[in-house]
C-alpha atoms as a PDB file:
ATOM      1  CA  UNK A   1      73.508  25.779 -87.870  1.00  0.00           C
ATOM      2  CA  UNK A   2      71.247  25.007 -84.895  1.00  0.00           C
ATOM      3  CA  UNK A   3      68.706  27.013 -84.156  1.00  0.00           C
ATOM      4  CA  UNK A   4      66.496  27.203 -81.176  1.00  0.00           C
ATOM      5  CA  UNK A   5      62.471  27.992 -80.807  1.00  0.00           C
ATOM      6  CA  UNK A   6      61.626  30.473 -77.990  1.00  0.00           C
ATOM      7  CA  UNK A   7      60.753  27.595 -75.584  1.00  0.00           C
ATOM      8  CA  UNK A   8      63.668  25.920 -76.398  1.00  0.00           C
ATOM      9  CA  UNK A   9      66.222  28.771 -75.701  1.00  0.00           C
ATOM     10  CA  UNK A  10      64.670  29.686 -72.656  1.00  0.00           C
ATOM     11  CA  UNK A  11      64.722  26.249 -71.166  1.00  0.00           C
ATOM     12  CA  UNK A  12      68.715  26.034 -71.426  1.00  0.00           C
ATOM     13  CA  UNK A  13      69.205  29.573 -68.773  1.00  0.00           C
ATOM     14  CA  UNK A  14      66.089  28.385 -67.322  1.00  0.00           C
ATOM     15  CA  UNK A  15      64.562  32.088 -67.565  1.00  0.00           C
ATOM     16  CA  UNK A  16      60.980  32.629 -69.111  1.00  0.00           C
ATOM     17  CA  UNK A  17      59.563  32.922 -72.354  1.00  0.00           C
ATOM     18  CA  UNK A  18      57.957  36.082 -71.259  1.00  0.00           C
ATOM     19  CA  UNK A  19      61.405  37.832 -70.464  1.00  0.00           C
ATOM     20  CA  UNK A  20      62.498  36.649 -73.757  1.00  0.00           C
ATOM     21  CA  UNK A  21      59.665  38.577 -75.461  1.00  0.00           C
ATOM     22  CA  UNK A  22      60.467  41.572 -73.442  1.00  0.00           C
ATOM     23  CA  UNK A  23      64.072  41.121 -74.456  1.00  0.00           C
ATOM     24  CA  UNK A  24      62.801  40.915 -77.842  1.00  0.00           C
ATOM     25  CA  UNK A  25      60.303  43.943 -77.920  1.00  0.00           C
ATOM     26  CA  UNK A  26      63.062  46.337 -76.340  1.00  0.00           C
ATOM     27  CA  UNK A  27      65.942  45.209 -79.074  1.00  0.00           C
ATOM     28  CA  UNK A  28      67.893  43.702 -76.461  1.00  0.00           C
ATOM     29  CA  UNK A  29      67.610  40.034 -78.003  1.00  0.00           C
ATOM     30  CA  UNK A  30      66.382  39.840 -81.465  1.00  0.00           C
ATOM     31  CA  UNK A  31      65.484  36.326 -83.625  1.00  0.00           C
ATOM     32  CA  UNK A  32      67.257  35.540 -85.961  1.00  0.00           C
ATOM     33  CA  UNK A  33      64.618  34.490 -88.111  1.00  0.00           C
ATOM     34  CA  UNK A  34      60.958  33.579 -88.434  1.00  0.00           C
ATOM     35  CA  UNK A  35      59.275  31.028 -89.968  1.00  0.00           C
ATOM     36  CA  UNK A  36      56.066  31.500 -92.411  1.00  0.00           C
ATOM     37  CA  UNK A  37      53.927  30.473 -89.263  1.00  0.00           C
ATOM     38  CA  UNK A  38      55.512  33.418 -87.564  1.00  0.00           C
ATOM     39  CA  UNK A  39      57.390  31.331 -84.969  1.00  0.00           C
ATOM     40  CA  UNK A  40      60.862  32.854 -83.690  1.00  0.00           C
ATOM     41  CA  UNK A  41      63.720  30.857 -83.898  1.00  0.00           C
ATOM     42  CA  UNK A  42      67.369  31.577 -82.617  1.00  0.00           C
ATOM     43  CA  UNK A  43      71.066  31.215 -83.061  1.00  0.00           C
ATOM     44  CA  UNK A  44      74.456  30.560 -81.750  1.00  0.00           C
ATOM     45  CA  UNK A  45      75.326  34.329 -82.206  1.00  0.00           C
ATOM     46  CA  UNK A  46      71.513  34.672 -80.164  1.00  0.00           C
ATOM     47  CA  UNK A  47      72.527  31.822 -77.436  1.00  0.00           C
ATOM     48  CA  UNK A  48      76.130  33.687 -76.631  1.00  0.00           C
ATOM     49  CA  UNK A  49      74.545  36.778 -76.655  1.00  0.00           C
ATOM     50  CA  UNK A  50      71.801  35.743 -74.272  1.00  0.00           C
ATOM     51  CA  UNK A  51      75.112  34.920 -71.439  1.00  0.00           C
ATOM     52  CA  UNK A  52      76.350  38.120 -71.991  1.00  0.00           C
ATOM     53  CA  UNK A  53      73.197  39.649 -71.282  1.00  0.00           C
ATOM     54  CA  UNK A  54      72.674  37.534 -68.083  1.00  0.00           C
ATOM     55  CA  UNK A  55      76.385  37.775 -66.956  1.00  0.00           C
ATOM     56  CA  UNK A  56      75.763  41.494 -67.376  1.00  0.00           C
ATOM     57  CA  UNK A  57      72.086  41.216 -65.046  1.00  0.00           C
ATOM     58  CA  UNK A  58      73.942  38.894 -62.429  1.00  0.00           C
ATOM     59  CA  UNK A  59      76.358  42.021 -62.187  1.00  0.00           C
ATOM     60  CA  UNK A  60      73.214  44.293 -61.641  1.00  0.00           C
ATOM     61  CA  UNK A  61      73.322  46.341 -65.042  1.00  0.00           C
ATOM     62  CA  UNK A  62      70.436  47.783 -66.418  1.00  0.00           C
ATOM     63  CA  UNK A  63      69.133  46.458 -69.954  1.00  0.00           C
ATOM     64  CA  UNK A  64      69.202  49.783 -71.419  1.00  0.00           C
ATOM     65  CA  UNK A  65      73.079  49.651 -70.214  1.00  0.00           C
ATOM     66  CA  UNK A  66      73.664  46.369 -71.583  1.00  0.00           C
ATOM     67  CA  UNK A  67      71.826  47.098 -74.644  1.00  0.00           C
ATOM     68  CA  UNK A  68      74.278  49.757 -75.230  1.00  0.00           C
ATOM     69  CA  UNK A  69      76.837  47.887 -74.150  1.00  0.00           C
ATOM     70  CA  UNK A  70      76.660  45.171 -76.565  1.00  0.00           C
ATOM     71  CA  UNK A  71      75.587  46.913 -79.164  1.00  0.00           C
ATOM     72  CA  UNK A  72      79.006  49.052 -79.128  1.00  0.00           C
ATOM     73  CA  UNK A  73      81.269  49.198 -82.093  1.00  0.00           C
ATOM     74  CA  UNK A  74      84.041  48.570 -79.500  1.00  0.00           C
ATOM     75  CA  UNK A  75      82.168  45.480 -77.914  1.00  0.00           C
ATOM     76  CA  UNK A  76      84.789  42.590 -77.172  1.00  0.00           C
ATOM     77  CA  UNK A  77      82.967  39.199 -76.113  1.00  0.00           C
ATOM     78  CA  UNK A  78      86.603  37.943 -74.859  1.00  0.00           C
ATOM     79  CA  UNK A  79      87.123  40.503 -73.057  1.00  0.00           C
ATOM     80  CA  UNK A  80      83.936  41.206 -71.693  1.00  0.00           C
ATOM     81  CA  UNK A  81      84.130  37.502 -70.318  1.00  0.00           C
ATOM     82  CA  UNK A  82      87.584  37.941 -68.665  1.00  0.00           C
ATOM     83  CA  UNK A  83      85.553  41.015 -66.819  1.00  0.00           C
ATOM     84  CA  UNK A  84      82.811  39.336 -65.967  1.00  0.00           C
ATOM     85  CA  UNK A  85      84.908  36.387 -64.236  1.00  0.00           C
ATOM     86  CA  UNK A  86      87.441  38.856 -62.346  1.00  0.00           C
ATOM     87  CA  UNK A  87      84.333  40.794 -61.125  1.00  0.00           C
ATOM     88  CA  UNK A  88      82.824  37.382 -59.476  1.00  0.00           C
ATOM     89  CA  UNK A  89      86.279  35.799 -58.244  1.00  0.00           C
ATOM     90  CA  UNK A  90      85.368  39.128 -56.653  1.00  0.00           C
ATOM     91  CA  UNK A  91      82.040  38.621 -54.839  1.00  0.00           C
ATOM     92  CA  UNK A  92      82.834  34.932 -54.635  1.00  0.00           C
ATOM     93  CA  UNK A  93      85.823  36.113 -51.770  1.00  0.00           C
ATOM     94  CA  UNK A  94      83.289  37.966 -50.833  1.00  0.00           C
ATOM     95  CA  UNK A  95      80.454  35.099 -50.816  1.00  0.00           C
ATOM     96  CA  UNK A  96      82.646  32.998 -48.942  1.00  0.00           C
ATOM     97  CA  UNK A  97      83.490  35.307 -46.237  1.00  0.00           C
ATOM     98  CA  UNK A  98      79.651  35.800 -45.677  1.00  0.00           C
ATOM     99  CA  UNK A  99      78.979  32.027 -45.904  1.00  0.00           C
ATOM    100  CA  UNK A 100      81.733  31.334 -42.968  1.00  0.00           C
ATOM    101  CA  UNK A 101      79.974  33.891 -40.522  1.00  0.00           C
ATOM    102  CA  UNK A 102      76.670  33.024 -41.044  1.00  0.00           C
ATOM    103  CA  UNK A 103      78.106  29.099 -40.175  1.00  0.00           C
ATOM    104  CA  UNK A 104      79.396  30.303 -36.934  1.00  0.00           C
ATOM    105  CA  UNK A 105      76.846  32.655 -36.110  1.00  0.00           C
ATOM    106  CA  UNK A 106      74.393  29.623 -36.795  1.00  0.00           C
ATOM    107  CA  UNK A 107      76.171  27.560 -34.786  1.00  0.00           C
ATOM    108  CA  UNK A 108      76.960  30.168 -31.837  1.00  0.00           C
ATOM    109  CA  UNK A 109      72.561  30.590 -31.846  1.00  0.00           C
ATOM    110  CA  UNK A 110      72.363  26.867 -31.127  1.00  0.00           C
ATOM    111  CA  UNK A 111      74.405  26.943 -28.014  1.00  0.00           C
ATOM    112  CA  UNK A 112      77.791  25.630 -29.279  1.00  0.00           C
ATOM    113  CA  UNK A 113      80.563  27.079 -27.547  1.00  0.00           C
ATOM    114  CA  UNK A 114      81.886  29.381 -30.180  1.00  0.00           C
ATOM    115  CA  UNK A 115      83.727  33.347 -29.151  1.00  0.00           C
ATOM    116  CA  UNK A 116      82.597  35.421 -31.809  1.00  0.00           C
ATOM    117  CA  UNK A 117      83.426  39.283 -31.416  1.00  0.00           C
ATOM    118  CA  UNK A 118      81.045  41.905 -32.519  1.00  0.00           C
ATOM    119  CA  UNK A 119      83.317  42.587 -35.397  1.00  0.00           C
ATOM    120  CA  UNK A 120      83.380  38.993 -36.493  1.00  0.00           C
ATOM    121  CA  UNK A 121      79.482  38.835 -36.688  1.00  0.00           C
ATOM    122  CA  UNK A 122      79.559  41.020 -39.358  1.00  0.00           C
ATOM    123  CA  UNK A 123      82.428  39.200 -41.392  1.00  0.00           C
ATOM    124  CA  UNK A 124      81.639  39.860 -45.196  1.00  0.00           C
ATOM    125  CA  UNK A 125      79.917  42.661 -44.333  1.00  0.00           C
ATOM    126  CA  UNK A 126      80.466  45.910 -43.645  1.00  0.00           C
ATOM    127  CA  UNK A 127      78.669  48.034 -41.276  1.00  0.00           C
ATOM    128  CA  UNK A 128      78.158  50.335 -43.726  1.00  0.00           C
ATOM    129  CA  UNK A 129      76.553  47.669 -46.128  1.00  0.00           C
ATOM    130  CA  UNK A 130      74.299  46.614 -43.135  1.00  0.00           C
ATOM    131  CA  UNK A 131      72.779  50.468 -42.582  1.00  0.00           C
ATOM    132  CA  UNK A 132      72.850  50.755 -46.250  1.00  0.00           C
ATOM    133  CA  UNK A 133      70.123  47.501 -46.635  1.00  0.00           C
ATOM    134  CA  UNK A 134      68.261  48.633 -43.327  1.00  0.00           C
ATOM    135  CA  UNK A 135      68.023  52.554 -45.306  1.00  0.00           C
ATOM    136  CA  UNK A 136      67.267  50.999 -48.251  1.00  0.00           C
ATOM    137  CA  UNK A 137      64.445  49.340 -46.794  1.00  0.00           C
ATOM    138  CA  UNK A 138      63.102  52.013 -44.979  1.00  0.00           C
ATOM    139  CA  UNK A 139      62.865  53.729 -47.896  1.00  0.00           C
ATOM    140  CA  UNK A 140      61.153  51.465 -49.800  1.00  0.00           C
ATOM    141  CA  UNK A 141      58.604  50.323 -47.053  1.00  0.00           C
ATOM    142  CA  UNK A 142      58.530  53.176 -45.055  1.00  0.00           C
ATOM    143  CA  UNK A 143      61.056  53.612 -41.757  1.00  0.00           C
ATOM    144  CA  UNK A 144      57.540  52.346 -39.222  1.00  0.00           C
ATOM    145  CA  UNK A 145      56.970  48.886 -40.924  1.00  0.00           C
ATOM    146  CA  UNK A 146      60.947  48.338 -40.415  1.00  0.00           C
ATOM    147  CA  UNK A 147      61.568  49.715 -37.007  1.00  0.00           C
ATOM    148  CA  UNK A 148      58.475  47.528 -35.295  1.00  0.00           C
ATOM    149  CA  UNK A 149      59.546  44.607 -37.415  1.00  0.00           C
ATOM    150  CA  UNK A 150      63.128  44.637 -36.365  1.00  0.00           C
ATOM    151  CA  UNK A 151      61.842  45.468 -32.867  1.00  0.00           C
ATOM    152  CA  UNK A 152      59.794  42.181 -33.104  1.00  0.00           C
ATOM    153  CA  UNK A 153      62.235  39.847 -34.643  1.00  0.00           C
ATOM    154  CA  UNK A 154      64.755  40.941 -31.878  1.00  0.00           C
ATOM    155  CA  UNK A 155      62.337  39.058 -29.371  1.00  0.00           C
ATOM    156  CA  UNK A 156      62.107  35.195 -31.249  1.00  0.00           C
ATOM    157  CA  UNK A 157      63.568  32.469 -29.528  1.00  0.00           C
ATOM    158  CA  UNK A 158      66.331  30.353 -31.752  1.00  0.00           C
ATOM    159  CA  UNK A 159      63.102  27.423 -31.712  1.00  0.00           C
ATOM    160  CA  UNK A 160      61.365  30.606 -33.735  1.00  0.00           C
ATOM    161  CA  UNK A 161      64.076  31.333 -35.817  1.00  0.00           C
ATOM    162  CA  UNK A 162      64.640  27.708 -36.765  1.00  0.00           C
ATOM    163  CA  UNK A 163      61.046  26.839 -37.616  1.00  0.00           C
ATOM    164  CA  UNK A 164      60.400  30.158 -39.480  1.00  0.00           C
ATOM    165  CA  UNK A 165      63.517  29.415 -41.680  1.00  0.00           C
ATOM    166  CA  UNK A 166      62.071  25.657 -42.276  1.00  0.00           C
ATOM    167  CA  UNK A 167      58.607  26.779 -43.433  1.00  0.00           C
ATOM    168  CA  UNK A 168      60.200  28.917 -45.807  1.00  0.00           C
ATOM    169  CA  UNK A 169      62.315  26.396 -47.422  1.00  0.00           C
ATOM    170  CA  UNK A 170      59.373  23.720 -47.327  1.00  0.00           C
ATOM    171  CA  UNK A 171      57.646  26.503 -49.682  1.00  0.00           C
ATOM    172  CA  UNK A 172      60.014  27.047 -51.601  1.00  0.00           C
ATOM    173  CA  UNK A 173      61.108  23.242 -52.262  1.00  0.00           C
ATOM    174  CA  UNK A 174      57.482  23.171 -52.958  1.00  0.00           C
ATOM    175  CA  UNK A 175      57.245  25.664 -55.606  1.00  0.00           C
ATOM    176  CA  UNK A 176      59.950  24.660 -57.175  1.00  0.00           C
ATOM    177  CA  UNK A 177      58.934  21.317 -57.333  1.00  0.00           C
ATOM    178  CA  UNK A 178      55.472  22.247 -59.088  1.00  0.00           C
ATOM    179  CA  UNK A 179      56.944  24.713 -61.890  1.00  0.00           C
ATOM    180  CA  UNK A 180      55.890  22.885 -64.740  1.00  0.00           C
ATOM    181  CA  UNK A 181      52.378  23.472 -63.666  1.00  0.00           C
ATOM    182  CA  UNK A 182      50.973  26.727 -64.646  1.00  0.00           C
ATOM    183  CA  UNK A 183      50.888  29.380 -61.635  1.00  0.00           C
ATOM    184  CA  UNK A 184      47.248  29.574 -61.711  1.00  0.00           C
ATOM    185  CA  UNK A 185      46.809  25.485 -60.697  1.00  0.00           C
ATOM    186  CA  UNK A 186      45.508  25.304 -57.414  1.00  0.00           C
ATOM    187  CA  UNK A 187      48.153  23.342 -55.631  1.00  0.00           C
ATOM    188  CA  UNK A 188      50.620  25.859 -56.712  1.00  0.00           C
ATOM    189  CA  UNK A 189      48.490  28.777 -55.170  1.00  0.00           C
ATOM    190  CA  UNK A 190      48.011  26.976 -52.067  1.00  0.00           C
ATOM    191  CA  UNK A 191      51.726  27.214 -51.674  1.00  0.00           C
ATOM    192  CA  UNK A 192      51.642  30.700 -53.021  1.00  0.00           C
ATOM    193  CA  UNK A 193      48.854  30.961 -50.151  1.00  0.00           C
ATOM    194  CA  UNK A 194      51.628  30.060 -47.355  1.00  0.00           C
ATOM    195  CA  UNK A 195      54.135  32.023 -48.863  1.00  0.00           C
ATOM    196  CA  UNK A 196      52.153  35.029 -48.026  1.00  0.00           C
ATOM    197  CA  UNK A 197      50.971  33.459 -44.926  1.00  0.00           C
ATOM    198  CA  UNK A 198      54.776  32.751 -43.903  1.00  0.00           C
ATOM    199  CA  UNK A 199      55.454  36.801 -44.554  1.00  0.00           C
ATOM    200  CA  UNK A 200      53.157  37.772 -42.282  1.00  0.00           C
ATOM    201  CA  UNK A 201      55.314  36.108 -39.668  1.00  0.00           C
ATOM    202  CA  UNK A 202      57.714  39.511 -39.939  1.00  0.00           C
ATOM    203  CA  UNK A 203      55.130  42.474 -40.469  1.00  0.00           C
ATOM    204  CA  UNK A 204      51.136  42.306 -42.534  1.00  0.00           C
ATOM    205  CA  UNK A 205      51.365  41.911 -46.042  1.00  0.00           C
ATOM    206  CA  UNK A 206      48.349  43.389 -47.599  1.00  0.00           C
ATOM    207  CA  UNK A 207      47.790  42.278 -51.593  1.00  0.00           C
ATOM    208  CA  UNK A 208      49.174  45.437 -52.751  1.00  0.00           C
ATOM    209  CA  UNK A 209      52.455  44.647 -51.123  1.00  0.00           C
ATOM    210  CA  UNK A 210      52.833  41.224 -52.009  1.00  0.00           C
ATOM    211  CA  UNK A 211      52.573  42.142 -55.516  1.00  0.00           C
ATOM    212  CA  UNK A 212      55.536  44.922 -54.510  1.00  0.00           C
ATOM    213  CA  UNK A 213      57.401  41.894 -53.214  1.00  0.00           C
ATOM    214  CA  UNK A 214      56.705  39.646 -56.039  1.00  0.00           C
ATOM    215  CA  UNK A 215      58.110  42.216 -58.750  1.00  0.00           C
ATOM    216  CA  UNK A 216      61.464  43.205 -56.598  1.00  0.00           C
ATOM    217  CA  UNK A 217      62.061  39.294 -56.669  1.00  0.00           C
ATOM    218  CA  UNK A 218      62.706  39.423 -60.450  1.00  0.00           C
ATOM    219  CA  UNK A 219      63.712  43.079 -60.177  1.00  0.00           C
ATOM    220  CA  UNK A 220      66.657  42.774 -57.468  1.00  0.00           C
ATOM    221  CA  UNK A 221      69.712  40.325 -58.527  1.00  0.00           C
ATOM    222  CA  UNK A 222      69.996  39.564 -54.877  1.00  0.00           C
ATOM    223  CA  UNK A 223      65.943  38.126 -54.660  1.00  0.00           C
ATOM    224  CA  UNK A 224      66.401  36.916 -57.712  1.00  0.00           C
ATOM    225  CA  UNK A 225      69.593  34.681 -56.939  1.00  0.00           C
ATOM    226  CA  UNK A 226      68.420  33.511 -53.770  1.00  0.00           C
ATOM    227  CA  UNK A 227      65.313  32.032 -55.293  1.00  0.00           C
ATOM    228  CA  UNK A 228      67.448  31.036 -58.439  1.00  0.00           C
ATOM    229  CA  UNK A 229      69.649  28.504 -55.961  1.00  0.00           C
ATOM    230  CA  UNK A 230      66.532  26.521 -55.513  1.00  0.00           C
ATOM    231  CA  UNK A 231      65.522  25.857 -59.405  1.00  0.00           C
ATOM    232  CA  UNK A 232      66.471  28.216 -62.035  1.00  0.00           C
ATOM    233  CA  UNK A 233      63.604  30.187 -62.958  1.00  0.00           C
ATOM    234  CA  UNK A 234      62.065  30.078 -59.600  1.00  0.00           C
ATOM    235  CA  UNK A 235      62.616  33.791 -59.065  1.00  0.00           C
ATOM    236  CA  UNK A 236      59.845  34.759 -62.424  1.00  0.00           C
ATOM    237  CA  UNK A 237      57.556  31.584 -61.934  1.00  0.00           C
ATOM    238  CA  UNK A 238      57.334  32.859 -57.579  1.00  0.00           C
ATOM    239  CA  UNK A 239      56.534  36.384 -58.955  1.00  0.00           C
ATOM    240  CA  UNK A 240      54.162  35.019 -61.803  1.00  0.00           C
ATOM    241  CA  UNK A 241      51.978  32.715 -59.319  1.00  0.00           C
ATOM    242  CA  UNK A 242      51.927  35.755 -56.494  1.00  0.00           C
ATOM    243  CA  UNK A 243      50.468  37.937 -59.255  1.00  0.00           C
ATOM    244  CA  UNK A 244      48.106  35.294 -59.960  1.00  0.00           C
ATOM    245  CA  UNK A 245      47.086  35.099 -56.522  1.00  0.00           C
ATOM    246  CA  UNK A 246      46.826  38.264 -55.488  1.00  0.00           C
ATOM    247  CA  UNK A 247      44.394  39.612 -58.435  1.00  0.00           C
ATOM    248  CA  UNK A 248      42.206  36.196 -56.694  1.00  0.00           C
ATOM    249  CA  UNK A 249      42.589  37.451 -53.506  1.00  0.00           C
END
């Protein structure tokens, strides 16, 4: 049977050796066996178990959930699968219907001739779903910071728009490209440096916030798999190097 060190398992979901300890610690992933130096190694039951448990986090389940979950007499892996890909043909519909109005709303901003109606702008997305993430964010930021930033944003030109969205994915390209370094090297914090730099394009980012931000990137599945469509692993390495930097800074 093969069997996999910690590095080596979490190279193949590209997700950190740090979240496997944690899955470790809690009981959510356990080694199959150690060696006499102590070193953790892993299994095929280990490697299938680790997709359930990320299937289950792409669906936004807690790990005490899943950890029940899996560990349920009743547990069926089958089964849990044929759930798992229902549930996405799901958001993928979904996924698709946002992808199409954000191409015509992209193209409407850059002055092609294109009728949209106010409903169609928010094709994919309900209006409900669009309070809900402006609530949501007033809750967690407070409903001032929102308010003047939307009240700012509402005054870029498309020329803004388009070279705010290009900084950010120069960063990001950036990051990604750098994360076998480790997040303390200092090219990597320069880019962590215009990372913050780039937020404070939208509202200030003081230290303590950044390191808010840099938590609810791993924390929130929909952070996380933005940042995850640029490398895998971006999402923990970003929110690694922007604790790094902001205990420097």
């Amino acid at each position: 049977m093969k069997e996999y060190t910690v590095q080596q398992l979490a190279k193949i979901p590209g997700v950190s050796v740090r979240t496997l300890h944690h899955y470790d610690h809690i009981g959510l992933l356990k080694q199959a066996s150690r060696n006499d130096a102590r070193y953790r190694f892993y299994g095929e039951a280990e490697l299938l178990r680790l997709q359930q448990i990320l299937f289950f986090r792409e669906l936004d389940f807690r790990l005490i959930d899943i950890s029940q979950i899996l560990d349920s007499p009743g547990f069926e892996p089958v089964a849990a699968l044929e759930t798992h890909r229902k549930e996405l043909e799901m958001r993928a519909e979904r996924i698709d219907a946002l992808l199409e109005t954000i191409e015509k709303t992209i193209r409407k901003l850059k002055g092609e001739k294109i009728e949209m109606s106010d409903q169609e702008l928010y094709g994919g997305l309900s209006m409900e779903q669009a309070k809900a993430y402006t609530e949501e964010a007033k809750r967690r930021w407070g409903p001032k910071l929102v308010d003047e930033t939307n009240a700012s944003m509402k005054k870029w030109s498309k020329e803004r728009w388009a070279s705010v969205n290009r900084e950010l994915d120069d960063i990001l390209k950036q990051i990604a490209a750098f994360m076998g370094a480790p997040v303390s090297d200092p090219e990597v914090q320069a880019f962590i440096a215009r990372h913050h730099a780039y937020l404070n394009n939208f509202y200030e980012v003081k230290p303590k916030l950044y390191q808010g931000l840099g938590k609810l990137y791993v924390e929130d599945q929909r952070f996380r798999a933005y940042f995850e469509k640029y490398r895998a692993g971006l999402a923990d390495n970003l929110t690694e190097a922007i604790q790094v930097y902001c205990k420097n800074n």
